[in-house]
N, C-alpha and C. Protein backbone atom coordinates (compact mmCIF):
# COMPACT_ATOMS: atom_id res chain seq x y z
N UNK A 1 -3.15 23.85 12.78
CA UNK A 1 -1.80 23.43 12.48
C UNK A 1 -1.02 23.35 13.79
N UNK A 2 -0.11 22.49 14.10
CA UNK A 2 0.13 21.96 14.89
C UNK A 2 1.45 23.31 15.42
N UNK A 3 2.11 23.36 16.37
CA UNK A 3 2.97 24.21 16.54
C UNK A 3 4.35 23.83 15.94
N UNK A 4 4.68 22.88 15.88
CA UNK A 4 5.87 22.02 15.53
C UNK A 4 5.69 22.69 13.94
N UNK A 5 4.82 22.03 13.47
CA UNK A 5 4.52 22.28 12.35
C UNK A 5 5.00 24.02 11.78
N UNK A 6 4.12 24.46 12.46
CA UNK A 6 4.29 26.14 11.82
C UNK A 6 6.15 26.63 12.61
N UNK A 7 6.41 26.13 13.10
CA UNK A 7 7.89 26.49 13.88
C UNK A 7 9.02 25.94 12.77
N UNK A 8 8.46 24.60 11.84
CA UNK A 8 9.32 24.00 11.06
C UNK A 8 9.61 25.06 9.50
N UNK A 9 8.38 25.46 9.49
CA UNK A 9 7.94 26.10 8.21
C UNK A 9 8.35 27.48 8.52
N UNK A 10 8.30 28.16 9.37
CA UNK A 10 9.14 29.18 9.58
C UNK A 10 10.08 29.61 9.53
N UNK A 11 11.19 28.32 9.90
CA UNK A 11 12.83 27.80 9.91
C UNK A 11 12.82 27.90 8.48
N UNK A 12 11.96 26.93 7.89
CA UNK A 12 12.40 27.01 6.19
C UNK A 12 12.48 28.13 5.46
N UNK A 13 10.99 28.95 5.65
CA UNK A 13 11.05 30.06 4.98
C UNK A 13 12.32 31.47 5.50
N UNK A 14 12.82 31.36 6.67
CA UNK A 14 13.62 31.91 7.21
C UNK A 14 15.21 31.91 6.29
N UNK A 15 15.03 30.14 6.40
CA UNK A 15 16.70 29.42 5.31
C UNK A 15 16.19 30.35 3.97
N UNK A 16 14.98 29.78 3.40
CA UNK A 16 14.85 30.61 1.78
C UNK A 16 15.37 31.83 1.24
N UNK A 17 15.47 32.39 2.46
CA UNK A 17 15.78 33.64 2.61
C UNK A 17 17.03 34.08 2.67
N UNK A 18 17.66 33.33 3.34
CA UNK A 18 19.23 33.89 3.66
C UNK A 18 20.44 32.49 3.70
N UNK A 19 20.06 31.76 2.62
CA UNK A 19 20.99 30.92 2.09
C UNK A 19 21.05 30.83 0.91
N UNK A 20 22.27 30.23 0.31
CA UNK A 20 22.21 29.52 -0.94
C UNK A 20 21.59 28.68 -0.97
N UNK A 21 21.25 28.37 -2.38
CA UNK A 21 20.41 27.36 -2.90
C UNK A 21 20.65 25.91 -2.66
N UNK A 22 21.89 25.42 -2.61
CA UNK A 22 22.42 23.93 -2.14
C UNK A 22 22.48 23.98 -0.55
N UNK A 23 23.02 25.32 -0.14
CA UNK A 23 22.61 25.23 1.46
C UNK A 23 20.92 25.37 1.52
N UNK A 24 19.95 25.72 1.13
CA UNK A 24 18.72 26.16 1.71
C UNK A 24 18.25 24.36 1.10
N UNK A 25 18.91 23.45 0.02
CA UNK A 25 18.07 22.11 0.00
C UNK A 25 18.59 21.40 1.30
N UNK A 26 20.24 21.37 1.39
CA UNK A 26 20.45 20.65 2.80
C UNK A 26 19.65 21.01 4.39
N UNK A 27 19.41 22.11 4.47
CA UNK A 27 18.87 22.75 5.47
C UNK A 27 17.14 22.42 5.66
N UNK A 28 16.82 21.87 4.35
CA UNK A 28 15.56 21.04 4.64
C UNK A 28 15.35 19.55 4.76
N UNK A 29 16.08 19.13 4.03
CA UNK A 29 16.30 17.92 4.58
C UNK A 29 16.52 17.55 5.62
N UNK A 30 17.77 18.19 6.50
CA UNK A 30 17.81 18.22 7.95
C UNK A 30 16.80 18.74 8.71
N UNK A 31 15.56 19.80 8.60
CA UNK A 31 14.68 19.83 9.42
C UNK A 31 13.49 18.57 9.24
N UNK A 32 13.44 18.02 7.64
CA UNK A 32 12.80 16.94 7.19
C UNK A 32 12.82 16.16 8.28
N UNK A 33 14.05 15.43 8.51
CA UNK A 33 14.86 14.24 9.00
C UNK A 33 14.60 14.47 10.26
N UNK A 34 14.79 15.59 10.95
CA UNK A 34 13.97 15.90 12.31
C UNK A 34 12.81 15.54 12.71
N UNK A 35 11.92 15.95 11.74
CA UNK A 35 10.45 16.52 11.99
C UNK A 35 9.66 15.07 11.76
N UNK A 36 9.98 14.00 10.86
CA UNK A 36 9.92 13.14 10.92
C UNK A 36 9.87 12.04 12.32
N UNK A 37 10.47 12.23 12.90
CA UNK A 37 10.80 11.70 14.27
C UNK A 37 9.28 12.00 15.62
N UNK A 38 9.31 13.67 15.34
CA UNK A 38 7.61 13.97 16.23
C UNK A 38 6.41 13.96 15.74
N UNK A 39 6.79 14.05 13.98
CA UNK A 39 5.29 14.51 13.32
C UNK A 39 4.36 13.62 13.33
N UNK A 40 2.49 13.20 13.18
CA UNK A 40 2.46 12.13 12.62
C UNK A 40 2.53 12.57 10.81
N UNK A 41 1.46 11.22 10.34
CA UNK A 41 2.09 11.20 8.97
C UNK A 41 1.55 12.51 8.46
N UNK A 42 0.16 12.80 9.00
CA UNK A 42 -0.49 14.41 8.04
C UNK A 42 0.16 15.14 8.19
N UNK A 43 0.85 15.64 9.09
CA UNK A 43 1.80 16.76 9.42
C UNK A 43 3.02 16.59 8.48
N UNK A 44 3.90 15.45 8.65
CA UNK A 44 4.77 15.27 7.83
C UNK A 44 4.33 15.68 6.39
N UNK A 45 3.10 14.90 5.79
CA UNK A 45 3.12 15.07 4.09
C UNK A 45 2.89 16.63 4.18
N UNK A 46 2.10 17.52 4.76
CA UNK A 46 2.07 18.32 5.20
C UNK A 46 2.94 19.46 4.77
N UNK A 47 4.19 19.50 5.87
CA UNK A 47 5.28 19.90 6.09
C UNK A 47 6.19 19.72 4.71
N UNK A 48 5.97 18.38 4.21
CA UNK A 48 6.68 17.99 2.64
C UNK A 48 6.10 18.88 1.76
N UNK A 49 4.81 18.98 1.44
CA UNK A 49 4.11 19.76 0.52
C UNK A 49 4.82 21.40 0.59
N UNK A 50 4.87 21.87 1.86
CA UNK A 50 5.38 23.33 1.97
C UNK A 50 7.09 23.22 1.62
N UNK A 51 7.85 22.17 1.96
CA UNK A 51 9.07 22.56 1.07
C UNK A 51 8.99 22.28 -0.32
N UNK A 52 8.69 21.05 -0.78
CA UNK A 52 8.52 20.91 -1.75
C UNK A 52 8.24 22.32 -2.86
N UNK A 53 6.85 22.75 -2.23
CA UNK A 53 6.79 24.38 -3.03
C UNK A 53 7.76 25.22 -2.59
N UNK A 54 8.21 25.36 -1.73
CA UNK A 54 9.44 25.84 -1.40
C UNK A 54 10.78 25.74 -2.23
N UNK A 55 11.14 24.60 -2.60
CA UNK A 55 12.17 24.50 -3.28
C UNK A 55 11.91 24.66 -5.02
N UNK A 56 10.56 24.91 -5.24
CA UNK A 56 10.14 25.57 -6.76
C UNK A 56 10.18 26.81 -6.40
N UNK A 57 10.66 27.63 -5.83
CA UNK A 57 10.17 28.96 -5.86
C UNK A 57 11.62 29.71 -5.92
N UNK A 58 11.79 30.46 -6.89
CA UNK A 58 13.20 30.83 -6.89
C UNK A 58 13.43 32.42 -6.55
N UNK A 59 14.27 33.21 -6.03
CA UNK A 59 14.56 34.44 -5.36
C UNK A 59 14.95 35.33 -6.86
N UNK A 60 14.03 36.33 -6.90
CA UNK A 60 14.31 37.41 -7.79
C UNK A 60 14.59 38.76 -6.98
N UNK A 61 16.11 39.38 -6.99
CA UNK A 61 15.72 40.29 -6.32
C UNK A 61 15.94 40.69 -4.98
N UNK A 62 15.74 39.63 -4.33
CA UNK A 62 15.16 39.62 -2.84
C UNK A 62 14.06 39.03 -2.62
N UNK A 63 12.71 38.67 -4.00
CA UNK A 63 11.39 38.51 -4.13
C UNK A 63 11.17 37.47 -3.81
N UNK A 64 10.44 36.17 -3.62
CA UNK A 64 10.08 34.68 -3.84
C UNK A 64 9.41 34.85 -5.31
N UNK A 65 9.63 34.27 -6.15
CA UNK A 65 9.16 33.82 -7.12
C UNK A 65 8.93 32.65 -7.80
N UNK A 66 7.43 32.27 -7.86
CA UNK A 66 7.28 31.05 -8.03
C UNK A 66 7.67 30.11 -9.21
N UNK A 67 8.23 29.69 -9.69
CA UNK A 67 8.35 29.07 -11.16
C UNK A 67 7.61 27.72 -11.44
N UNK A 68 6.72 28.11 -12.21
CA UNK A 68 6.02 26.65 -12.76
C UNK A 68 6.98 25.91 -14.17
């Protein structure tokens, strides 16, 4: 995995953590909209796949919890 890559996904899981929910979707989009620009495309779908599950996963607690 590329470094960009794991540096992007870090940022996200970092936001998951300590934002609201309408701030933690804007806050990916804007690293989206970034990452787009250096990634190629595997990295990008990539990078999509990990928010994507990211933004199914809802905070119990403090917990990540996944919701299907």
């Amino acid at each position: 995995m590329s470094e960009i890559v794991s540096a992007c996904k870090d940022l996200i899981a970092d936001a998951k953590l300590g934002c609201a929910d309408l701030v933690f979707k804007d806050v990916c989009l804007d690293i989206l909209a970034k990452a787009r620009l250096v990634l190629n495309a595997e990295q990008f779908e990539e990078l999509m796949v990990f928010v994507s599950e990211s933004l199914k996963e809802e905070k119990v607690l403090g917990r990540r919890v996944r919701v299907q």
